[in-house]
Structure formats: C-alpha cells, structure tokens
PDB file of N, CA and C in Angstrom:
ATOM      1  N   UNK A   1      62.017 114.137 163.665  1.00  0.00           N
ATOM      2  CA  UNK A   1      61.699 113.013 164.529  1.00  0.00           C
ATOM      3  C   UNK A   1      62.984 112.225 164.789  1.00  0.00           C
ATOM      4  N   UNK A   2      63.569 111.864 165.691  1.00  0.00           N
ATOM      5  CA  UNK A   2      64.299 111.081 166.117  1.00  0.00           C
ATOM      6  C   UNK A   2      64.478 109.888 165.905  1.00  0.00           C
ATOM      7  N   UNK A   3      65.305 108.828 166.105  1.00  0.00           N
ATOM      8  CA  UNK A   3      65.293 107.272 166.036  1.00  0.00           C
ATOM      9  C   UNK A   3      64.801 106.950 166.632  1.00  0.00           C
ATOM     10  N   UNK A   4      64.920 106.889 167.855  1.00  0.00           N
ATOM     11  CA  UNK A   4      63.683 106.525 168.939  1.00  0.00           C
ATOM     12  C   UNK A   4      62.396 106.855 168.837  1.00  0.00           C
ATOM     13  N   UNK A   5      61.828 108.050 168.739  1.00  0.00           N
ATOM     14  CA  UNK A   5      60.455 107.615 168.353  1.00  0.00           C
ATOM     15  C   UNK A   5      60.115 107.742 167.209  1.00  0.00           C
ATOM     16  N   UNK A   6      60.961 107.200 165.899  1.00  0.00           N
ATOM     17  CA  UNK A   6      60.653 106.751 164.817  1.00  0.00           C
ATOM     18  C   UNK A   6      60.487 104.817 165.175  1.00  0.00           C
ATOM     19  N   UNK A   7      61.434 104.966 165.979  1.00  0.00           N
ATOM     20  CA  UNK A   7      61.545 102.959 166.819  1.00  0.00           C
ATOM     21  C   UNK A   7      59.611 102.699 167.577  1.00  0.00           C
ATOM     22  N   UNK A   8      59.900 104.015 168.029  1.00  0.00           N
ATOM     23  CA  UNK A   8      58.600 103.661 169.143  1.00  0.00           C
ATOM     24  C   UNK A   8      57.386 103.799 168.144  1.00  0.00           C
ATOM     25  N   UNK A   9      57.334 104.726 166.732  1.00  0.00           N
ATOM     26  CA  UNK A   9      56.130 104.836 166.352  1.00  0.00           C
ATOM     27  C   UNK A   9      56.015 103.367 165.360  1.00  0.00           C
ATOM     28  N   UNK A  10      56.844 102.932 164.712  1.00  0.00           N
ATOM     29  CA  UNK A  10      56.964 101.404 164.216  1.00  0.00           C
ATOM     30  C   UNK A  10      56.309 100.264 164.830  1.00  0.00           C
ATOM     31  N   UNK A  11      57.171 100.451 166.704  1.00  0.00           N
ATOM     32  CA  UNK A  11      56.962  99.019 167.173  1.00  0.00           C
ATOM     33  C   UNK A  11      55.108  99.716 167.649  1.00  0.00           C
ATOM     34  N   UNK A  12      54.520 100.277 167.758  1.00  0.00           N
ATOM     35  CA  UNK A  12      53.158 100.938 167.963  1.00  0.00           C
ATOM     36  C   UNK A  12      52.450 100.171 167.277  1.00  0.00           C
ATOM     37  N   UNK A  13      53.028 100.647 165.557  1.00  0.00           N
ATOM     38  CA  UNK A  13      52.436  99.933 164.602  1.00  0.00           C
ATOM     39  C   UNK A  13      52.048  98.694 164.889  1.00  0.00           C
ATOM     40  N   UNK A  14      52.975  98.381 164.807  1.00  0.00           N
ATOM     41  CA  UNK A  14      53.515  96.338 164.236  1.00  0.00           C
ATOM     42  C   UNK A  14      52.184  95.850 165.727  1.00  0.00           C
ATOM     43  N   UNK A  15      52.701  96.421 166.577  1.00  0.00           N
ATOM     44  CA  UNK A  15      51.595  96.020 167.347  1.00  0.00           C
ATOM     45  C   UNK A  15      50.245  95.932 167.463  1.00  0.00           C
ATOM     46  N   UNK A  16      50.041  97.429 166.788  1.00  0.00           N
ATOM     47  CA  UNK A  16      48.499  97.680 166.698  1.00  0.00           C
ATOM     48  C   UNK A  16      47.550  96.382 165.841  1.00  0.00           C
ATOM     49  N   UNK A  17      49.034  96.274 164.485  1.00  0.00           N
ATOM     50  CA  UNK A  17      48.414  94.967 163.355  1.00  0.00           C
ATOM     51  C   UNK A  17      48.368  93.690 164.331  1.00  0.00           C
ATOM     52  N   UNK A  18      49.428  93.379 165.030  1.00  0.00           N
ATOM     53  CA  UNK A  18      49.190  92.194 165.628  1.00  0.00           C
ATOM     54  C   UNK A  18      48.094  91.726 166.407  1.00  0.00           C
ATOM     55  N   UNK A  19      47.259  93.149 166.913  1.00  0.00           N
ATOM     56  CA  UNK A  19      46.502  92.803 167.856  1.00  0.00           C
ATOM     57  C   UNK A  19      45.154  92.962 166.868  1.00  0.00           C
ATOM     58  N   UNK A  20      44.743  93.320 166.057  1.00  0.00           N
ATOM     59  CA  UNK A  20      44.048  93.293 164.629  1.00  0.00           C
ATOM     60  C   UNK A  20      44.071  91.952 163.970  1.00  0.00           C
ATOM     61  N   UNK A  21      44.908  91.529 163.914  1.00  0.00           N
ATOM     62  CA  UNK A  21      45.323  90.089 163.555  1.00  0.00           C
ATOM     63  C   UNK A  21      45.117  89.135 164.520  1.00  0.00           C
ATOM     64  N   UNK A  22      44.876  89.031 165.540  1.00  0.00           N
ATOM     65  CA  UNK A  22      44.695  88.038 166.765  1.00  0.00           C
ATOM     66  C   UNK A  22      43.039  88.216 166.919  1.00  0.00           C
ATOM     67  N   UNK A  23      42.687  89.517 166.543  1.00  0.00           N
ATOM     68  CA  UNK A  23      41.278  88.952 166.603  1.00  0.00           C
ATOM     69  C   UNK A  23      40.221  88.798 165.222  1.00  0.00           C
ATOM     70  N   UNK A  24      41.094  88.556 164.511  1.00  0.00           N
ATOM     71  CA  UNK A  24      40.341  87.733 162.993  1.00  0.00           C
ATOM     72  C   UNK A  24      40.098  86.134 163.700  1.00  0.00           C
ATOM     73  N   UNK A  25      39.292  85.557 162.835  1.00  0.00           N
ATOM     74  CA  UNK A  25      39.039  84.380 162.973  1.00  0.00           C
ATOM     75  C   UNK A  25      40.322  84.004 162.152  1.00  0.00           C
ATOM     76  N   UNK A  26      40.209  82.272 162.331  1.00  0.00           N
ATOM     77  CA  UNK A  26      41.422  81.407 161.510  1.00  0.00           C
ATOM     78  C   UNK A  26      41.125  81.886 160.109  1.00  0.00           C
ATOM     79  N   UNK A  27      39.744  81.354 159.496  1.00  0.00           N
ATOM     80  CA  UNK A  27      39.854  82.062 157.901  1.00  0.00           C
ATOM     81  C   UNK A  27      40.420  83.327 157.806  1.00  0.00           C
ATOM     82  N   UNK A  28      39.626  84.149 158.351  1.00  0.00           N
ATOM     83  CA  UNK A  28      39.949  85.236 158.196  1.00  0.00           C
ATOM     84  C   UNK A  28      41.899  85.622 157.874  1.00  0.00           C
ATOM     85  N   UNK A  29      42.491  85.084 158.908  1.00  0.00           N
ATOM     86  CA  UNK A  29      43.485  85.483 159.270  1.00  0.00           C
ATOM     87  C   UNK A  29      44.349  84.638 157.733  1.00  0.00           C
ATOM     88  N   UNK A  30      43.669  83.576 157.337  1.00  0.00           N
ATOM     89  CA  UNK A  30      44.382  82.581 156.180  1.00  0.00           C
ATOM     90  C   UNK A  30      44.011  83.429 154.822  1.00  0.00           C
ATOM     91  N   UNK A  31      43.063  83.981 154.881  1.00  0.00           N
ATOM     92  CA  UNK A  31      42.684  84.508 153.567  1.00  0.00           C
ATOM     93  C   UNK A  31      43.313  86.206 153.270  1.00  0.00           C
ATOM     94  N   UNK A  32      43.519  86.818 154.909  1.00  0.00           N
ATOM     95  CA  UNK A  32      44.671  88.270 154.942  1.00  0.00           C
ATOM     96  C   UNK A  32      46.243  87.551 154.361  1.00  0.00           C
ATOM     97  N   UNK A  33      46.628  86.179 154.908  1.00  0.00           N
ATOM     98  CA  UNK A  33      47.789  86.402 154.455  1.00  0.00           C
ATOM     99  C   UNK A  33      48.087  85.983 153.072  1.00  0.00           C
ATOM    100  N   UNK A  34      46.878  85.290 152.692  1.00  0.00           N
ATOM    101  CA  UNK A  34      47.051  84.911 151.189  1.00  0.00           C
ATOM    102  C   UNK A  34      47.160  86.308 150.564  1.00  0.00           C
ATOM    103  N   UNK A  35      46.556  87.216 150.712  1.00  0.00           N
ATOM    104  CA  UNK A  35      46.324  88.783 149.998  1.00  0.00           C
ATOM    105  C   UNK A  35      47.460  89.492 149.791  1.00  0.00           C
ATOM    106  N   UNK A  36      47.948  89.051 150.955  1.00  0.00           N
ATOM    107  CA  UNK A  36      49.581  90.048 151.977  1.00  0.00           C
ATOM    108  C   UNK A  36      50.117  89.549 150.812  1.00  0.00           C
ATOM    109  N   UNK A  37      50.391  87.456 150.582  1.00  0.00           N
ATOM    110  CA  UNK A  37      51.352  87.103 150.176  1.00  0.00           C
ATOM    111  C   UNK A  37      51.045  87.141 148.776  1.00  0.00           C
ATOM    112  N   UNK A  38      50.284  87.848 148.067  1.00  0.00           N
ATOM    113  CA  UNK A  38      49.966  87.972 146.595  1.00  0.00           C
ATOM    114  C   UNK A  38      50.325  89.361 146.102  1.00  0.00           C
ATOM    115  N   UNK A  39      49.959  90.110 147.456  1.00  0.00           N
ATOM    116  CA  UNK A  39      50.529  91.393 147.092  1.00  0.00           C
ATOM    117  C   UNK A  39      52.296  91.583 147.190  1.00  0.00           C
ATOM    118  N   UNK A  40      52.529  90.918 147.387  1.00  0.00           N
ATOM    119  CA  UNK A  40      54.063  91.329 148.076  1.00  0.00           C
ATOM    120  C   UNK A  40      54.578  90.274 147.195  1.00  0.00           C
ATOM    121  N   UNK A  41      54.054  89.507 146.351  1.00  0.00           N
ATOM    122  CA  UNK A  41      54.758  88.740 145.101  1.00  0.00           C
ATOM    123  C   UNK A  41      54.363  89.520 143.656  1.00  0.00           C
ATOM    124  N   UNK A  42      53.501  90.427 143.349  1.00  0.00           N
ATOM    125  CA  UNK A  42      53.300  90.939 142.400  1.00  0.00           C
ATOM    126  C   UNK A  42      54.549  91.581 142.117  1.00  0.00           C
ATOM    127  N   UNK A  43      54.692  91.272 140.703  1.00  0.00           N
ATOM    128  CA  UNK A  43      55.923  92.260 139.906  1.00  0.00           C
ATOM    129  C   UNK A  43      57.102  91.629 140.390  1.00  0.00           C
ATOM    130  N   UNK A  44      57.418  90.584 140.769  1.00  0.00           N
ATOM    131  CA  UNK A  44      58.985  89.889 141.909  1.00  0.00           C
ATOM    132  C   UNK A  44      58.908  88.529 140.365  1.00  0.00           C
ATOM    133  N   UNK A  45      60.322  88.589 140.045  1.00  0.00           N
ATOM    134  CA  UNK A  45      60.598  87.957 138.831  1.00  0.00           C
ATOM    135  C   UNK A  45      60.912  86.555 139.541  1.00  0.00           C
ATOM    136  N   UNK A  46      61.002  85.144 139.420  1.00  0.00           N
ATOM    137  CA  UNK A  46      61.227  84.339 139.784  1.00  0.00           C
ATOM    138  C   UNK A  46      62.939  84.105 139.944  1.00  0.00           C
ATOM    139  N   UNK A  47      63.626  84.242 138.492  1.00  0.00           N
ATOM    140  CA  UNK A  47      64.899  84.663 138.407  1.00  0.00           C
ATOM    141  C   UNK A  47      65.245  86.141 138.150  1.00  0.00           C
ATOM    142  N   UNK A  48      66.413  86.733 138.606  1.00  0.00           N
ATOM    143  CA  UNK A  48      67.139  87.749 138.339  1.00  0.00           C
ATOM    144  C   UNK A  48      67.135  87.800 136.895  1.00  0.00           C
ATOM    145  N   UNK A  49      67.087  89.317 136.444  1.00  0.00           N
ATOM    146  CA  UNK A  49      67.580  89.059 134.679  1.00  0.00           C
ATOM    147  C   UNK A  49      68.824  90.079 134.833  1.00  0.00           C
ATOM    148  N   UNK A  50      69.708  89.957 134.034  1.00  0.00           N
ATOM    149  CA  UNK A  50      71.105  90.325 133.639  1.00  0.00           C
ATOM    150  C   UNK A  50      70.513  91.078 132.106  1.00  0.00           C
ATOM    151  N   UNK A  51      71.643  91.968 131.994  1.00  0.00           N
ATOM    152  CA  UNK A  51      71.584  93.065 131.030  1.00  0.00           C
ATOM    153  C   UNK A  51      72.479  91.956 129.672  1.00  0.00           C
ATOM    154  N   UNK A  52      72.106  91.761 128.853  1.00  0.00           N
ATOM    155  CA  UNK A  52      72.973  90.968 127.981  1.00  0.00           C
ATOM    156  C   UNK A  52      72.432  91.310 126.174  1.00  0.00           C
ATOM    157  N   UNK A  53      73.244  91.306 125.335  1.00  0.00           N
ATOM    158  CA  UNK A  53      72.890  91.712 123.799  1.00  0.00           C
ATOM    159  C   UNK A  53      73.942  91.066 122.855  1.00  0.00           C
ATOM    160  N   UNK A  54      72.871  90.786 122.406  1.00  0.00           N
ATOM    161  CA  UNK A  54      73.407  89.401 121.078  1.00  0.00           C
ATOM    162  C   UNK A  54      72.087  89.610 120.179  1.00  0.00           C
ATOM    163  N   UNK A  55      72.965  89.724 118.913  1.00  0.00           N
ATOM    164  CA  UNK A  55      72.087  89.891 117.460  1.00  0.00           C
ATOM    165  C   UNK A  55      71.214  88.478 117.074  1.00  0.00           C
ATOM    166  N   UNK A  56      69.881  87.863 116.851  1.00  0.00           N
ATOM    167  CA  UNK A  56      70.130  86.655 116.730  1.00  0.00           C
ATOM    168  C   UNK A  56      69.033  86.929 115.701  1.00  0.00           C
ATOM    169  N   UNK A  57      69.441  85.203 114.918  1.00  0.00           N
ATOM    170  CA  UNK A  57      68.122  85.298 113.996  1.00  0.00           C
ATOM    171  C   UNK A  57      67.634  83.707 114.465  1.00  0.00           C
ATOM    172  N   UNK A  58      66.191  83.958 114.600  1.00  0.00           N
ATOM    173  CA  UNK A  58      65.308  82.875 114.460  1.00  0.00           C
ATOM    174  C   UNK A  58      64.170  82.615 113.561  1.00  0.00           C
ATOM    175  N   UNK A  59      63.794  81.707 113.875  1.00  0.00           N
ATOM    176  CA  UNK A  59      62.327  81.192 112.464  1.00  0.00           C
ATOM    177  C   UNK A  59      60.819  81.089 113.302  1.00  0.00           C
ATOM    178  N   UNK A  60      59.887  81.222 113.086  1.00  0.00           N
ATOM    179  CA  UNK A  60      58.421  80.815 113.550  1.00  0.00           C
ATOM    180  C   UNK A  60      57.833  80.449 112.326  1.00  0.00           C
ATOM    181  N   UNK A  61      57.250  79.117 112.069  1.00  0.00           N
ATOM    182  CA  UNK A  61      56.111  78.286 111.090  1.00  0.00           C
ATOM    183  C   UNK A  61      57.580  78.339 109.537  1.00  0.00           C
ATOM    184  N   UNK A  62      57.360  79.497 108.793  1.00  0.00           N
ATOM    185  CA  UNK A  62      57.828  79.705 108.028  1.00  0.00           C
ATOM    186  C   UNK A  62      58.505  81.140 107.562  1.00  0.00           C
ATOM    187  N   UNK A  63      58.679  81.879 108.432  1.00  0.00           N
ATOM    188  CA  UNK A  63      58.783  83.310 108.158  1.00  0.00           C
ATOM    189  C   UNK A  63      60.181  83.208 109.530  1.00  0.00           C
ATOM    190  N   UNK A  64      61.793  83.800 108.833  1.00  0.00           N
ATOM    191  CA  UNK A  64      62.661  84.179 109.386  1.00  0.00           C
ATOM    192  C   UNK A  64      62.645  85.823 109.897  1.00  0.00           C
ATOM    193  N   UNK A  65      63.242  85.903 110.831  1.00  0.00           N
ATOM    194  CA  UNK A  65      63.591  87.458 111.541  1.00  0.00           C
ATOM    195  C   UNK A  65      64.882  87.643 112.100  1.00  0.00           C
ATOM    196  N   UNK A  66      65.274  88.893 112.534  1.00  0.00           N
ATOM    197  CA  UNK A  66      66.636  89.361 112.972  1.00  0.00           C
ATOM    198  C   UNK A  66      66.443  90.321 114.163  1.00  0.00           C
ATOM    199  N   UNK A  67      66.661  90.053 115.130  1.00  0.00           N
ATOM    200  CA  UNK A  67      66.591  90.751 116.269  1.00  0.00           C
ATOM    201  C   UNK A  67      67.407  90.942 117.253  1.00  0.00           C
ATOM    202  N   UNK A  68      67.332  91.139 118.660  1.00  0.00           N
ATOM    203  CA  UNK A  68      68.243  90.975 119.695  1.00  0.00           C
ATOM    204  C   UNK A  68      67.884  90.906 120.799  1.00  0.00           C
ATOM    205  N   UNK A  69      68.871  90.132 121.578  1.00  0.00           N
ATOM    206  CA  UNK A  69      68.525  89.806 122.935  1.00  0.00           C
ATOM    207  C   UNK A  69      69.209  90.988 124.361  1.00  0.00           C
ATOM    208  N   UNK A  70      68.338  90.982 124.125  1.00  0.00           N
ATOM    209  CA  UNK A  70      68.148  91.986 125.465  1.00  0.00           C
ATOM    210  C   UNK A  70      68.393  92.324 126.821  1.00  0.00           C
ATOM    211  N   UNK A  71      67.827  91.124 127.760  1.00  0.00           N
ATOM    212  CA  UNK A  71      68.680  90.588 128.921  1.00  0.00           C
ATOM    213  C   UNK A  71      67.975  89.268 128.935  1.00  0.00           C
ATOM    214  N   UNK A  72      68.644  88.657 129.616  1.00  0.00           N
ATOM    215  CA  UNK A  72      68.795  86.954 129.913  1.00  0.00           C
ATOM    216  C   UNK A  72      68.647  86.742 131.598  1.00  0.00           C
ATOM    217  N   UNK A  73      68.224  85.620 131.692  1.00  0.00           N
ATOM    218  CA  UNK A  73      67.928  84.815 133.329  1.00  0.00           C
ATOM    219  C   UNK A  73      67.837  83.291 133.167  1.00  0.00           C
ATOM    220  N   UNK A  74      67.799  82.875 134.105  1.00  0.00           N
ATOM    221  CA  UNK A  74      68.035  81.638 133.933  1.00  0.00           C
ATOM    222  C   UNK A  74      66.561  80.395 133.556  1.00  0.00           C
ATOM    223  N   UNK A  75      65.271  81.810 133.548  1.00  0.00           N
ATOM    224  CA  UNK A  75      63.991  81.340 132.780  1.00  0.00           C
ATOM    225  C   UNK A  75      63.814  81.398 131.759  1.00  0.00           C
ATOM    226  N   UNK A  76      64.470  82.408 130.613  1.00  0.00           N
ATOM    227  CA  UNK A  76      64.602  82.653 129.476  1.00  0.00           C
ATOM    228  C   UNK A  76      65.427  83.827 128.953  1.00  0.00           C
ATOM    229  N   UNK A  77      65.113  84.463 127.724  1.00  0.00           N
ATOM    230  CA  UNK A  77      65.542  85.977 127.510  1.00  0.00           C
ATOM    231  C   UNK A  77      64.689  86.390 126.725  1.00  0.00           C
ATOM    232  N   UNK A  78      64.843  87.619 126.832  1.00  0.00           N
ATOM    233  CA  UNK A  78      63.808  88.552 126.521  1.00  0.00           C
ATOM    234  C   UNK A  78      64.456  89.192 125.074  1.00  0.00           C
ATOM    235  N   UNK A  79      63.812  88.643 124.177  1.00  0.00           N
ATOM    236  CA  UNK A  79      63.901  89.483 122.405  1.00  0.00           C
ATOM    237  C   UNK A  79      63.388  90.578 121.888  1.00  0.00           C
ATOM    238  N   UNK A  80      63.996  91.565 121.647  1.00  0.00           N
ATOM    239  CA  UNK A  80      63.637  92.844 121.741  1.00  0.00           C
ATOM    240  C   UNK A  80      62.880  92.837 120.358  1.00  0.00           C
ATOM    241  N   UNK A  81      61.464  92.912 119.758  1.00  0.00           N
ATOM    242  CA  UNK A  81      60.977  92.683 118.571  1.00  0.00           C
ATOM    243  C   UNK A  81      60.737  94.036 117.691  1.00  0.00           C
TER     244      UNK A  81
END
C-alpha cells in the first residue's frame, strides 16, 4: 500500500468517527470522551521514572530492613523488597 492511500484510508477513518460522533447526543458524546480519556490514561505514570540504585536501610513500627532502590521520579521511588 502506498502513502497515499495509507493518507486516504486514515483521513476515511478519522472521518467516518467524526461523523459517528456528530450524531451522538451531548451526553452521549461527554460520556465517549470520558472513556477515550480513561482509556488513553491507563498505565501513563504521572512522572517519568529514571533507572537509579542505592542500597538503603529503613524501619516500619519496629522491625529494620535492607534493600534497594530501584528507580526514582519525582513522586517517589520504587524499593525493590
């Protein structure tokens, strides 16, 4: 298949949805893009994480451990247990 009608079978598409989409009602059309925009945020990390390793020891209640860190972002890091 060519660029061009790989172009032409796309813009077909995009169209076909648009015109699918123009005849939902307003809910309708508010409650597809909530779906769209839930699906297309699943699994998407808020921050980037970086590959990073450092030995660390921490405490919980009363019981110490020794572990390592794993990769890091600017939400937290991830302790490899």
């Amino acid at each position: 298949m060519t660029t061009s009608e790989n172009q032409y079978k796309q813009s077909n598409l995009a169209a076909r949805l648009f015109e699918l989409m123009k005849s939902l009602s307003e809910d309708e059309q508010r409650i597809l893009l909530r779906v769209l925009e839930k699906r297309l945020s699943k699994g998407k990390r808020k921050h980037e994480r970086e590959s990073f390793f450092m030995v660390i020891d921490y405490s919980t209640e009363d019981r110490m451990y020794k572990d390592y860190i794993q990769n890091i972002s600017a939400g937290g890091v991830f302790i490899e247990t």
